[in-house]
C-alpha atoms as a PDB file:
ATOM      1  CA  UNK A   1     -11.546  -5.824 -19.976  1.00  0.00           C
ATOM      2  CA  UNK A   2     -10.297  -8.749 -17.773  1.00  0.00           C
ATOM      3  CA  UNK A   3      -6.247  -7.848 -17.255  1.00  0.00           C
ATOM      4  CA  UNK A   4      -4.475  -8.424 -14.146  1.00  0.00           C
ATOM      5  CA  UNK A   5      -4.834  -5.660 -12.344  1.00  0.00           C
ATOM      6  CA  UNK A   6      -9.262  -5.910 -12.799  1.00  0.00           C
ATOM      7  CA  UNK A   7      -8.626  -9.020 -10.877  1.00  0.00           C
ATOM      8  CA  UNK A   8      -6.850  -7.757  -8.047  1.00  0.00           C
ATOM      9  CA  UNK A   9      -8.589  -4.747  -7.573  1.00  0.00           C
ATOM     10  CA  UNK A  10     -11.962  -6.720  -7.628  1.00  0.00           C
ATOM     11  CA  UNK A  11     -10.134  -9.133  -4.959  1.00  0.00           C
ATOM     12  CA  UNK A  12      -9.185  -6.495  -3.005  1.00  0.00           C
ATOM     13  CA  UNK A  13     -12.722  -4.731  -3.220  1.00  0.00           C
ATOM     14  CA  UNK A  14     -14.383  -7.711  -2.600  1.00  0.00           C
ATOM     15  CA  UNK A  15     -12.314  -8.755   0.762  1.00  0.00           C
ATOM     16  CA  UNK A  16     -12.715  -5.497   2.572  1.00  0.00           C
ATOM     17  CA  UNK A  17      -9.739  -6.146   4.489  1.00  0.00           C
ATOM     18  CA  UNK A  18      -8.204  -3.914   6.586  1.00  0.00           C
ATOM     19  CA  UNK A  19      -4.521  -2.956   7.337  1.00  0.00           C
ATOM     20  CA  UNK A  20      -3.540  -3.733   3.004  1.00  0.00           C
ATOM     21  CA  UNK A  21      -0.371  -2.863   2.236  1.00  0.00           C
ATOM     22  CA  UNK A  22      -0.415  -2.652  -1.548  1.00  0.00           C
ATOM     23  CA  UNK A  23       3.141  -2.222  -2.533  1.00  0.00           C
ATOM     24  CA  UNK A  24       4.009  -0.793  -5.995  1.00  0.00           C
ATOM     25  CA  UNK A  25       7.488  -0.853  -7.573  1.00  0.00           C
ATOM     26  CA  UNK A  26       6.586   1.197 -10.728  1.00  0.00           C
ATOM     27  CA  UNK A  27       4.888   5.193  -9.991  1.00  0.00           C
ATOM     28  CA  UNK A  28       3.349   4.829 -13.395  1.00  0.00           C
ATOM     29  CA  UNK A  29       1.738   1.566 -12.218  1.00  0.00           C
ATOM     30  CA  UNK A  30       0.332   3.319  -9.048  1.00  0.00           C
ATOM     31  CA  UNK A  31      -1.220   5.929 -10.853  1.00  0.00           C
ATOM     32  CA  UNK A  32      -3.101   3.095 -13.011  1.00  0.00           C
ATOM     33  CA  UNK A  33      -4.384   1.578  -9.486  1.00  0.00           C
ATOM     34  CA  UNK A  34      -4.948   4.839  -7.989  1.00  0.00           C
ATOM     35  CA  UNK A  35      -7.249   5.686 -10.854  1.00  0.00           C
ATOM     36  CA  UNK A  36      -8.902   2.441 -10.850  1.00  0.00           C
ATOM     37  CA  UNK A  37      -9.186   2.744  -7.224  1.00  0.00           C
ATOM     38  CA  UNK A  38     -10.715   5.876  -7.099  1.00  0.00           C
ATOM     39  CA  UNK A  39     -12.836   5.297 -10.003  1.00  0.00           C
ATOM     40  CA  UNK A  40     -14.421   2.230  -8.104  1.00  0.00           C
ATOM     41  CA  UNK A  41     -14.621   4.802  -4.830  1.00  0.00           C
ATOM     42  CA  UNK A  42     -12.499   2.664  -2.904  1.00  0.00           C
ATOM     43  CA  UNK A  43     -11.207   3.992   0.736  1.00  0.00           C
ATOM     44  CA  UNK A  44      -7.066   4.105   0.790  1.00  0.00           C
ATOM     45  CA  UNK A  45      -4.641   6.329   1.521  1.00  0.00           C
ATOM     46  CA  UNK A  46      -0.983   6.569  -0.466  1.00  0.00           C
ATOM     47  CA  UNK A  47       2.567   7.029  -0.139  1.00  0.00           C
ATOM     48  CA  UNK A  48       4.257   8.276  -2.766  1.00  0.00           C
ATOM     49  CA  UNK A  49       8.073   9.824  -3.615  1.00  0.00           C
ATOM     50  CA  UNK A  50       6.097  13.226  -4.423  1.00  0.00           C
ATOM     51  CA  UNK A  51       3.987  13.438  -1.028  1.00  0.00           C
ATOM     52  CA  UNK A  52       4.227  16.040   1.549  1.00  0.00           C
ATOM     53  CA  UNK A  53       5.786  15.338   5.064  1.00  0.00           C
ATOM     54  CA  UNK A  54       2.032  16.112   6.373  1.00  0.00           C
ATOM     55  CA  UNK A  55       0.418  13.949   3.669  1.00  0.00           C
ATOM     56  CA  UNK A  56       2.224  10.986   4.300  1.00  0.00           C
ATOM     57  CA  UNK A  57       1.906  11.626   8.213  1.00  0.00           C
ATOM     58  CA  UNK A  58      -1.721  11.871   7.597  1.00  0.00           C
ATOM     59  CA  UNK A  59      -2.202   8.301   5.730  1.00  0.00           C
ATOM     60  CA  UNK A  60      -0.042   6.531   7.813  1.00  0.00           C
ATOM     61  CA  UNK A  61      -2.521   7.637  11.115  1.00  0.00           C
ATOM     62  CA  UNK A  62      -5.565   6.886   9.052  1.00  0.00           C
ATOM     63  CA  UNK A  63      -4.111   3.609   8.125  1.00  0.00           C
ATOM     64  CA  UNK A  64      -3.083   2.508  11.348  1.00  0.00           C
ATOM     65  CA  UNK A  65      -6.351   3.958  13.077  1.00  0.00           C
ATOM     66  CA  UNK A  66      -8.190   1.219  10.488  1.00  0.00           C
ATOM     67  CA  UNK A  67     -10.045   4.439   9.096  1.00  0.00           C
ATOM     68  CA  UNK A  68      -8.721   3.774   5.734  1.00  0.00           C
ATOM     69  CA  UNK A  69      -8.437  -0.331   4.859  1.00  0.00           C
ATOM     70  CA  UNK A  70      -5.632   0.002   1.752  1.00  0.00           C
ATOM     71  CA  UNK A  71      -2.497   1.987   1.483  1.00  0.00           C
ATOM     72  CA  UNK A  72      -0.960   2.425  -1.533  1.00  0.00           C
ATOM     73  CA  UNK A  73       3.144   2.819  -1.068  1.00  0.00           C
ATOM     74  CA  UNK A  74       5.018   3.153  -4.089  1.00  0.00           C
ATOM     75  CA  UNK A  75       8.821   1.884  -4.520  1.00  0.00           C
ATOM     76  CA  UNK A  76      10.742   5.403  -4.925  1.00  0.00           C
ATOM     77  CA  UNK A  77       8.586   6.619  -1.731  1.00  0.00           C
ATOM     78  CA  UNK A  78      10.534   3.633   0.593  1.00  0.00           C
ATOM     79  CA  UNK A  79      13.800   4.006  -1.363  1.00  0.00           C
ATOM     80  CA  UNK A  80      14.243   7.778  -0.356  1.00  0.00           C
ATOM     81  CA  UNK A  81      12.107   8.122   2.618  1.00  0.00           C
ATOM     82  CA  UNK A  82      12.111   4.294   4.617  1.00  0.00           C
ATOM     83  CA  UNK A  83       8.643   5.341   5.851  1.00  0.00           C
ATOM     84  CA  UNK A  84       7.665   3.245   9.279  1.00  0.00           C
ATOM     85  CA  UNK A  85       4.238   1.728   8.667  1.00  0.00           C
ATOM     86  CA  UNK A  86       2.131   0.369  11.455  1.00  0.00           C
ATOM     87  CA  UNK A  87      -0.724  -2.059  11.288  1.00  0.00           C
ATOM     88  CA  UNK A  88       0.688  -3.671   8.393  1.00  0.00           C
ATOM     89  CA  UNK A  89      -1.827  -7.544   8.196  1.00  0.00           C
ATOM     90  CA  UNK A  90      -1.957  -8.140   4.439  1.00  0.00           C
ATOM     91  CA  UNK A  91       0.874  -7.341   2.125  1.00  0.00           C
ATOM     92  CA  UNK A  92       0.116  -7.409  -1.298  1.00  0.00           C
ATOM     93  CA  UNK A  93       2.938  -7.032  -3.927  1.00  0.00           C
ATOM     94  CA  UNK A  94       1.855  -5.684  -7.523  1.00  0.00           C
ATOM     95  CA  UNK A  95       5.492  -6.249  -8.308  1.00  0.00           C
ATOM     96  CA  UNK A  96       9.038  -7.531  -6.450  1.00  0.00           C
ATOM     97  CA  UNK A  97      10.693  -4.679  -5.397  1.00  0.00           C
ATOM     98  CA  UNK A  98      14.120  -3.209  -7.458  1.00  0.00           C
ATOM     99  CA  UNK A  99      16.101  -3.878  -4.668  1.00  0.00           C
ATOM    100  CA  UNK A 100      16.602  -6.961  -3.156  1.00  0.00           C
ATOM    101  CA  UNK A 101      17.305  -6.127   0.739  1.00  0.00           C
ATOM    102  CA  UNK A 102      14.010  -4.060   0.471  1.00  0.00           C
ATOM    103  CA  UNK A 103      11.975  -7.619   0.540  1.00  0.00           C
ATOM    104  CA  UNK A 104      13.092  -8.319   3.887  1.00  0.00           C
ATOM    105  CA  UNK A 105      11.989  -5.191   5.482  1.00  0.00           C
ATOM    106  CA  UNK A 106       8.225  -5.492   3.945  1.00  0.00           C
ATOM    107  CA  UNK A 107       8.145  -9.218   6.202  1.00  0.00           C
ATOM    108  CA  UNK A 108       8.961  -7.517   9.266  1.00  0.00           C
ATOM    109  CA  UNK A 109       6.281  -4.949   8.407  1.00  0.00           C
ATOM    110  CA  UNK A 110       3.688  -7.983   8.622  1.00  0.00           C
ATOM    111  CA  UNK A 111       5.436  -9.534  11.878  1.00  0.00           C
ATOM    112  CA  UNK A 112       5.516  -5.649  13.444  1.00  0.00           C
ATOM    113  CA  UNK A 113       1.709  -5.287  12.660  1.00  0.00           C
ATOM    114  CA  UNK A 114       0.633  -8.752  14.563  1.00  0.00           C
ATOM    115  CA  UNK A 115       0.038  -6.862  17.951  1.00  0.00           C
ATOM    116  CA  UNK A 116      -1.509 -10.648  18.812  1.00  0.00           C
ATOM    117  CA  UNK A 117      -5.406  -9.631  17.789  1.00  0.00           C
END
């Protein structure tokens, strides 16, 4: 089956890059990646709308600590909750986001995450 999102999953498998942001506009979309992604045993950690407080506290340490390479952050989970993410290197977009002005703010999470290593 050689869609889209086999490709950039592979990519991102294959890379092993650290600090991923993996931004997804559509929660039905992330669920199709987070099920890929955990079929293929992949390390991340997620953000989503329907996360605890402590849940998303958790993932955003083990992100930034480099324990977990790929964070999954959905597009409801930054409209209501404008999480701060540190360590941001790669952003990856699976789609644009809904809102314009949100584009902006995903830059600066790439120019907040150079810490000049």
């Amino acid at each position: 089956n050689d869609d889209g999102n086999t490709l950039s999953t592979t990519s991102l498998q294959e890379r092993q890059q650290k600090y991923t942001l993996l931004y997804i506009p559509s929660y039905f979309d992330f669920i199709s990646v987070r099920n890929l992604l955990t079929k293929l045993e992949a390390a991340f950690v997620s953000i989503t709308e329907y996360a605890r407080i402590s849940e998303v506290s958790r993932g955003r340490a083990r992100f930034a600590q480099g324990r977990k390479p790929l964070m999954l952050y959905t597009g409801r989970a930054h409209f209501f909750g404008r999480h701060t993410i540190k360590g941001v290197r790669h952003l990856v977009m699976y789609g644009l986001p809904e809102h314009g002005e949100f584009y902006p703010g995903f830059v600066n999470l790439l120019l907040a995450g150079d810490d000049g290593e």
